[in-house]
PDB file of N, CA and C in Angstrom:
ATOM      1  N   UNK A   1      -3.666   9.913   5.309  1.00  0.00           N
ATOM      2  CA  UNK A   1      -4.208   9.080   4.255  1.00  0.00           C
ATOM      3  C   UNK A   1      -5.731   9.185   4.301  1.00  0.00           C
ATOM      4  N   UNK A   2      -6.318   9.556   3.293  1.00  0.00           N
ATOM      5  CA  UNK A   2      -8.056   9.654   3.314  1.00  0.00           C
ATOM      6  C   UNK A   2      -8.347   8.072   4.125  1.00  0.00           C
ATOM      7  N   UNK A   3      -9.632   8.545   4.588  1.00  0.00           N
ATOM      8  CA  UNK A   3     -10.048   7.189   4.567  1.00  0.00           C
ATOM      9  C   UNK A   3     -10.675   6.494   3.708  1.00  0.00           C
ATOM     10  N   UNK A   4     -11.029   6.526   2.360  1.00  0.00           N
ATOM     11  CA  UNK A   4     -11.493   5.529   1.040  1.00  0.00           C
ATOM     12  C   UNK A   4      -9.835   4.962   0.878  1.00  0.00           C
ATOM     13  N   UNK A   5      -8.945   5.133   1.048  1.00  0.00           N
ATOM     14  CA  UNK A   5      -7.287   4.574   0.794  1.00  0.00           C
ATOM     15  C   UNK A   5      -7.210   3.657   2.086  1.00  0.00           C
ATOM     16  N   UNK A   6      -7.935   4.041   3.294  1.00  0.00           N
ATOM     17  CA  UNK A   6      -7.610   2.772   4.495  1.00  0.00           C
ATOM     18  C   UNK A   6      -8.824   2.028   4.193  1.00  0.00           C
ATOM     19  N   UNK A   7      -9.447   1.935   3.378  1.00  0.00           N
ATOM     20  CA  UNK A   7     -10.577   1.250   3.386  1.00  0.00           C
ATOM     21  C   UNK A   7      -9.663  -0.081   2.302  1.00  0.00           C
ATOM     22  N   UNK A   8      -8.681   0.294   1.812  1.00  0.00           N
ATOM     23  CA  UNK A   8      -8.495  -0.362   0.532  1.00  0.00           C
ATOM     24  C   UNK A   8      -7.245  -1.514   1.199  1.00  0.00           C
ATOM     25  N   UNK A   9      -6.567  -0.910   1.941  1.00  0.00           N
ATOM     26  CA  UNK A   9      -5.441  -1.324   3.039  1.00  0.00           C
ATOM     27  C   UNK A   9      -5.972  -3.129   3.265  1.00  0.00           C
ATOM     28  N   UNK A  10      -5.415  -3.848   2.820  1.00  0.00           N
ATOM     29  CA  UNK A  10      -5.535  -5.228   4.013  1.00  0.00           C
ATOM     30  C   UNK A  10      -4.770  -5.298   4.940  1.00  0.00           C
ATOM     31  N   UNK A  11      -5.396  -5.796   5.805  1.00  0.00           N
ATOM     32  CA  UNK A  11      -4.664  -5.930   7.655  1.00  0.00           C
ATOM     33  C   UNK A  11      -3.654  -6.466   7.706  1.00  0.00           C
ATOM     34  N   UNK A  12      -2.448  -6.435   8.707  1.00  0.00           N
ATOM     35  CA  UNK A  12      -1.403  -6.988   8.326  1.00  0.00           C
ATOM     36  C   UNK A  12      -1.683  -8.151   9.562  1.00  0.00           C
ATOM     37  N   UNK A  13      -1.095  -9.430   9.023  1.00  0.00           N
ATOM     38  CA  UNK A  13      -1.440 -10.519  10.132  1.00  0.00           C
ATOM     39  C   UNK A  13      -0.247 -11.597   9.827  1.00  0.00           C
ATOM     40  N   UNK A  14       0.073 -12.296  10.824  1.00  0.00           N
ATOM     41  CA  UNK A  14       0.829 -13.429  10.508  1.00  0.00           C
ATOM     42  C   UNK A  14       2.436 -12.891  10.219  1.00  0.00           C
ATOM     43  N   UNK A  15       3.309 -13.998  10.158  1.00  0.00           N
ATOM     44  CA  UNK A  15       4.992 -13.959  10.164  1.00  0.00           C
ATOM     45  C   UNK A  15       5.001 -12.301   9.132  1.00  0.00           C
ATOM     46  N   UNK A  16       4.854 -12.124   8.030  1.00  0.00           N
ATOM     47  CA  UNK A  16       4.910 -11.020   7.642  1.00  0.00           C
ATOM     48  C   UNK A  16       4.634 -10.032   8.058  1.00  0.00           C
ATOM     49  N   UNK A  17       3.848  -9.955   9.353  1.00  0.00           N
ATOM     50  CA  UNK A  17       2.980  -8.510   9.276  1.00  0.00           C
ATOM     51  C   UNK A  17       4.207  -7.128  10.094  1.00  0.00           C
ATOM     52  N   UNK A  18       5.539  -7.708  10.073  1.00  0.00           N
ATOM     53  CA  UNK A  18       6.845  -6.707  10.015  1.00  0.00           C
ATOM     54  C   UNK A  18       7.394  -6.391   8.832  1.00  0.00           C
ATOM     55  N   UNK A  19       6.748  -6.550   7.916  1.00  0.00           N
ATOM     56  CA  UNK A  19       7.598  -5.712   6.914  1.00  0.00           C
ATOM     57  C   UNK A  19       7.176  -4.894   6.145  1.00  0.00           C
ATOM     58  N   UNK A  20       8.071  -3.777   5.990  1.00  0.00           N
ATOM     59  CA  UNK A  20       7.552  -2.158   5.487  1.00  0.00           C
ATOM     60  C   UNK A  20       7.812  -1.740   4.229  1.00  0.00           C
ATOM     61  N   UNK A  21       7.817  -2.940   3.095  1.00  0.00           N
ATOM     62  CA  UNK A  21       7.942  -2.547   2.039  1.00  0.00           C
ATOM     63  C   UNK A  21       6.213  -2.309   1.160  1.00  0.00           C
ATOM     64  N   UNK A  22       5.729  -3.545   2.068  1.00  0.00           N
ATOM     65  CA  UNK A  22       4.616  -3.303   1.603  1.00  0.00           C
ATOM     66  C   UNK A  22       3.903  -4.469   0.857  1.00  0.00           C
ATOM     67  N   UNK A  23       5.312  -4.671   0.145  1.00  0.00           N
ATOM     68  CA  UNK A  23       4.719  -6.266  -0.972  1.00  0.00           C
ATOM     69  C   UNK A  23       3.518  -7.540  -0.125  1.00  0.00           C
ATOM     70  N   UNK A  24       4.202  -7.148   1.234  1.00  0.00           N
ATOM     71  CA  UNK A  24       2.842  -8.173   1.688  1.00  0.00           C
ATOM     72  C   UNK A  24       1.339  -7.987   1.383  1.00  0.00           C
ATOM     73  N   UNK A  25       0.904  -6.578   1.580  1.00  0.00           N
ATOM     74  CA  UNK A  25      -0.217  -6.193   0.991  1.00  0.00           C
ATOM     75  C   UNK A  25      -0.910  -6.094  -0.209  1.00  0.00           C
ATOM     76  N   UNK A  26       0.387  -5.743  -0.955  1.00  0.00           N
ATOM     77  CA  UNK A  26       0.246  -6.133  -2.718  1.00  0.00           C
ATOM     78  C   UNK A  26       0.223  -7.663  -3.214  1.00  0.00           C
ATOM     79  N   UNK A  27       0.614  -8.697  -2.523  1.00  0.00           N
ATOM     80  CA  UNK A  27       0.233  -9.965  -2.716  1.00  0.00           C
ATOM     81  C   UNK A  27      -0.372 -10.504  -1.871  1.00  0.00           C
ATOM     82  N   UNK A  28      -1.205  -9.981  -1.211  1.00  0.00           N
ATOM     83  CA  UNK A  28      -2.404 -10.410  -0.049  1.00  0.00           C
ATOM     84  C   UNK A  28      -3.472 -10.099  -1.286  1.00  0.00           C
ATOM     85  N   UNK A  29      -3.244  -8.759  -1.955  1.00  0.00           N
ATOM     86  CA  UNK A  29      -4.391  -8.180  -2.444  1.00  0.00           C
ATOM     87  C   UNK A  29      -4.633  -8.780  -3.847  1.00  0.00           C
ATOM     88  N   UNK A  30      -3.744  -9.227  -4.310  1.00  0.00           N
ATOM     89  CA  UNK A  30      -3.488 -10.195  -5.880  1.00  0.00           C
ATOM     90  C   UNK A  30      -4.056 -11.641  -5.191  1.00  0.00           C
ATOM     91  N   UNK A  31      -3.902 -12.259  -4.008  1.00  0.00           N
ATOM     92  CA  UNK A  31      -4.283 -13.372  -3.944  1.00  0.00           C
ATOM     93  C   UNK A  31      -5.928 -13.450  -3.639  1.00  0.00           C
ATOM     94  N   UNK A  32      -6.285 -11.679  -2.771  1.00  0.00           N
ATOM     95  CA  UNK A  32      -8.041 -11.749  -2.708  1.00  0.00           C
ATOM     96  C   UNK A  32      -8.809 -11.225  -4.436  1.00  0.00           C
ATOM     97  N   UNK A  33      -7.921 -10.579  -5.494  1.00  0.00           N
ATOM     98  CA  UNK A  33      -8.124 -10.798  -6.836  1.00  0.00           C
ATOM     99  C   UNK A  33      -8.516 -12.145  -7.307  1.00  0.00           C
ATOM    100  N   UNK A  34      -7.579 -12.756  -7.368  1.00  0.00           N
ATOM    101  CA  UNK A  34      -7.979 -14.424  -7.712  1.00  0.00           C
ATOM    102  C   UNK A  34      -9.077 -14.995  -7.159  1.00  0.00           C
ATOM    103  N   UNK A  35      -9.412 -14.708  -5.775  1.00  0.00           N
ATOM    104  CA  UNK A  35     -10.644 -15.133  -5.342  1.00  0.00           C
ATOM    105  C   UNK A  35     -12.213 -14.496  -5.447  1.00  0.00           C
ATOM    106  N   UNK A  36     -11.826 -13.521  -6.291  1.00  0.00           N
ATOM    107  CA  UNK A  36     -12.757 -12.730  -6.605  1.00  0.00           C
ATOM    108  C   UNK A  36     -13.278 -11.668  -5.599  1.00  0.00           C
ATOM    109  N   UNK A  37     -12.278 -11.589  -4.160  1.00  0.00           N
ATOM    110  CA  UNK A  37     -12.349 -10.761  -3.015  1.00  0.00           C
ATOM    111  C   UNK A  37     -12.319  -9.545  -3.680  1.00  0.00           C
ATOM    112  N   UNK A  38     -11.744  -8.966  -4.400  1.00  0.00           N
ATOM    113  CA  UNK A  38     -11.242  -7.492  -4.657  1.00  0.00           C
ATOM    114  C   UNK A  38     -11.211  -7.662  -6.112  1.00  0.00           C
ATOM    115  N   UNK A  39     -10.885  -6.399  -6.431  1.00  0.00           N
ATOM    116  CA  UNK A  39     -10.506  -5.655  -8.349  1.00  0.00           C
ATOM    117  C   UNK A  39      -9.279  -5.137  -8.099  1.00  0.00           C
ATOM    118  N   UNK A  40      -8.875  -4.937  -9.627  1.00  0.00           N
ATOM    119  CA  UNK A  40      -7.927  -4.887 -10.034  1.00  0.00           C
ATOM    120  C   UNK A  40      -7.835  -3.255  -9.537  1.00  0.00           C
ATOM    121  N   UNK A  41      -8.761  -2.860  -9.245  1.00  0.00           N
ATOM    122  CA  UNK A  41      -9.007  -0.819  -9.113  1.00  0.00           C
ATOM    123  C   UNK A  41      -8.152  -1.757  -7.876  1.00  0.00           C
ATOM    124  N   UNK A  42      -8.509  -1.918  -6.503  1.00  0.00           N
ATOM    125  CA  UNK A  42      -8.278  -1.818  -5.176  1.00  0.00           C
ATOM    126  C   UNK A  42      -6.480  -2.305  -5.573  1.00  0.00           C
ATOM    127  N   UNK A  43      -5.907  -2.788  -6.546  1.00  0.00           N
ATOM    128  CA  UNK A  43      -4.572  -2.956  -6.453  1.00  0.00           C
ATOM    129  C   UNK A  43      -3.688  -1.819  -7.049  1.00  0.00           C
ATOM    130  N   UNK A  44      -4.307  -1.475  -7.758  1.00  0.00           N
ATOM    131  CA  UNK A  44      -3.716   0.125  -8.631  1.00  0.00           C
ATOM    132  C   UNK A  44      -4.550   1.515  -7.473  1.00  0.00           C
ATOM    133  N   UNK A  45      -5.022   1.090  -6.671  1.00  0.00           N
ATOM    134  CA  UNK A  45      -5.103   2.189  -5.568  1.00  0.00           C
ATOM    135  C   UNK A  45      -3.822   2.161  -4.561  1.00  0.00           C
ATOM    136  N   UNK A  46      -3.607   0.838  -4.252  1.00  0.00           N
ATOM    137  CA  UNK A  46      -2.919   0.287  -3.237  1.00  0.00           C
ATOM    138  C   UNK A  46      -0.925   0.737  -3.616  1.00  0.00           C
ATOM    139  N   UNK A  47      -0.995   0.772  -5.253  1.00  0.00           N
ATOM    140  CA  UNK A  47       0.350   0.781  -5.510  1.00  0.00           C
ATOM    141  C   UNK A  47       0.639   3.086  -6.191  1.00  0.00           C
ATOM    142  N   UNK A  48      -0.876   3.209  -6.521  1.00  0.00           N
ATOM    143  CA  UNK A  48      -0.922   5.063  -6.524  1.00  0.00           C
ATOM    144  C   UNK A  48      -0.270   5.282  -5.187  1.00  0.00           C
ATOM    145  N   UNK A  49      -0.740   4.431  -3.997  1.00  0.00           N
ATOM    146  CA  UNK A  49      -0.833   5.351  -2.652  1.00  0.00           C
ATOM    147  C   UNK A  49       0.838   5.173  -1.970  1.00  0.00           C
ATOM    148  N   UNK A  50       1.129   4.120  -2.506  1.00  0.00           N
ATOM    149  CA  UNK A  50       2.724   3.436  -2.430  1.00  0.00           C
ATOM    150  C   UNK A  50       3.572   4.459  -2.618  1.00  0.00           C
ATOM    151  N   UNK A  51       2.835   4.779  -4.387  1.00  0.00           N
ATOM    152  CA  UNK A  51       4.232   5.573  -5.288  1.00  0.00           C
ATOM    153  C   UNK A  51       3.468   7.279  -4.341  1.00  0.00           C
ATOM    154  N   UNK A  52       2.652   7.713  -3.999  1.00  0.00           N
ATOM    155  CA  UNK A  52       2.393   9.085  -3.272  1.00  0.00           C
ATOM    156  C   UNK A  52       3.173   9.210  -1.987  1.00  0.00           C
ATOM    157  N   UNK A  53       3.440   8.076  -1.349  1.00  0.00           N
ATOM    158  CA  UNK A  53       3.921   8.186   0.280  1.00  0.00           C
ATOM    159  C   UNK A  53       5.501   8.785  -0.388  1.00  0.00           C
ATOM    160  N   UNK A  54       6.199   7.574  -1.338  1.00  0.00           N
ATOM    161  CA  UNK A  54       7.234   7.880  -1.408  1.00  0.00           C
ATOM    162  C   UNK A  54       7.813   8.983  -2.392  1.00  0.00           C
ATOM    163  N   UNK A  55       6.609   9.583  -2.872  1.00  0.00           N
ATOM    164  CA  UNK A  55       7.079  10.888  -3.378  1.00  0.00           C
ATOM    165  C   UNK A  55       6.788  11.767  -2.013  1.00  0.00           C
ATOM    166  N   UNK A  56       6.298  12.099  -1.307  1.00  0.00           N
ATOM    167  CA  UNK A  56       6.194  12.436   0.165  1.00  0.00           C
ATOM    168  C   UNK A  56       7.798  12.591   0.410  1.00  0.00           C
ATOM    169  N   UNK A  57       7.744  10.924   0.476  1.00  0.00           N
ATOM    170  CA  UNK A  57       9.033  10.908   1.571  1.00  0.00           C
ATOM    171  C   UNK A  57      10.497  11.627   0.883  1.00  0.00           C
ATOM    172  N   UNK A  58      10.341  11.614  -0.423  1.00  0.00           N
ATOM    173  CA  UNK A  58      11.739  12.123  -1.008  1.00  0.00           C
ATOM    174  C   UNK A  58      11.157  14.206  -0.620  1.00  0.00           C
ATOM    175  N   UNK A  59      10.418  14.416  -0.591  1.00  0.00           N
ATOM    176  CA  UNK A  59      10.056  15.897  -1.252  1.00  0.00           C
ATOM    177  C   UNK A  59      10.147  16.016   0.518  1.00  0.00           C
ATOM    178  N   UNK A  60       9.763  15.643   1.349  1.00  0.00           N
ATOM    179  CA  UNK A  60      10.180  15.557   3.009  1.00  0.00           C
ATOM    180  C   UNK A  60      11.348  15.762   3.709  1.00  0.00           C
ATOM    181  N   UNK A  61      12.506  14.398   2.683  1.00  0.00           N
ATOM    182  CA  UNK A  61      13.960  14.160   2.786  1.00  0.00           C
ATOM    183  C   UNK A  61      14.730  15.623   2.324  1.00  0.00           C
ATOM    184  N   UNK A  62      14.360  15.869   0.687  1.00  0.00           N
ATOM    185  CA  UNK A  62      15.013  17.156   0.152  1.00  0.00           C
ATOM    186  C   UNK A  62      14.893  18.094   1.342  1.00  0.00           C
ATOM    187  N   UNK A  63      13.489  18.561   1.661  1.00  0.00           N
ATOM    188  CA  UNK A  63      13.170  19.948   2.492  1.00  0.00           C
ATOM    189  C   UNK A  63      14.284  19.816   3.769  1.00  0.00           C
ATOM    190  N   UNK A  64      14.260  18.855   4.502  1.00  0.00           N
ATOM    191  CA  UNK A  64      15.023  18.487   5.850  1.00  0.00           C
ATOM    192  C   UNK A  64      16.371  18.775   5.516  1.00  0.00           C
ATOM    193  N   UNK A  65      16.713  18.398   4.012  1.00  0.00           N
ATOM    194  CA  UNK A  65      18.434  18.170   3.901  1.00  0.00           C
ATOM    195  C   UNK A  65      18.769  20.169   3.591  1.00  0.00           C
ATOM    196  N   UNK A  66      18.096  20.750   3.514  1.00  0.00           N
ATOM    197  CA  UNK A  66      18.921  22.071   2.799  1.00  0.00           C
ATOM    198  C   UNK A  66      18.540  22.847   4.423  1.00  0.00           C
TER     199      UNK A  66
END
């Protein structure tokens, strides 16, 4: 992952910080929106880099399966 994409990443902390879907970060990052912490860019980076891993992971899965 470049690092301008871990720059965009919020830390994972607290009862959530086990889960690997991700949504914790996408509503960490909507709630530092509202506070005027972040833009709307740093949430449409956050969900590009989402939908890139898991085109990764299928084009990864295919290669492994044949």
């Amino acid at each position: 992952m470049p690092d301008s994409a871990r720059a965009h990443r919020p830390s994972r902390s607290g009862s959530d910080s086990g889960r690997l879907d991700g949504r914790y970060e996408e509503d960490n990052l909507k709630n530092q929106i509202k506070d005027g912490k972040a833009e709307n860019a740093d949430l449409d980076r956050l969900r590009y880099d989402r939908l890139a891993v898991e085109i990764d992971l299928d084009t990864l899965r295919e290669r492994i399966s044949k």
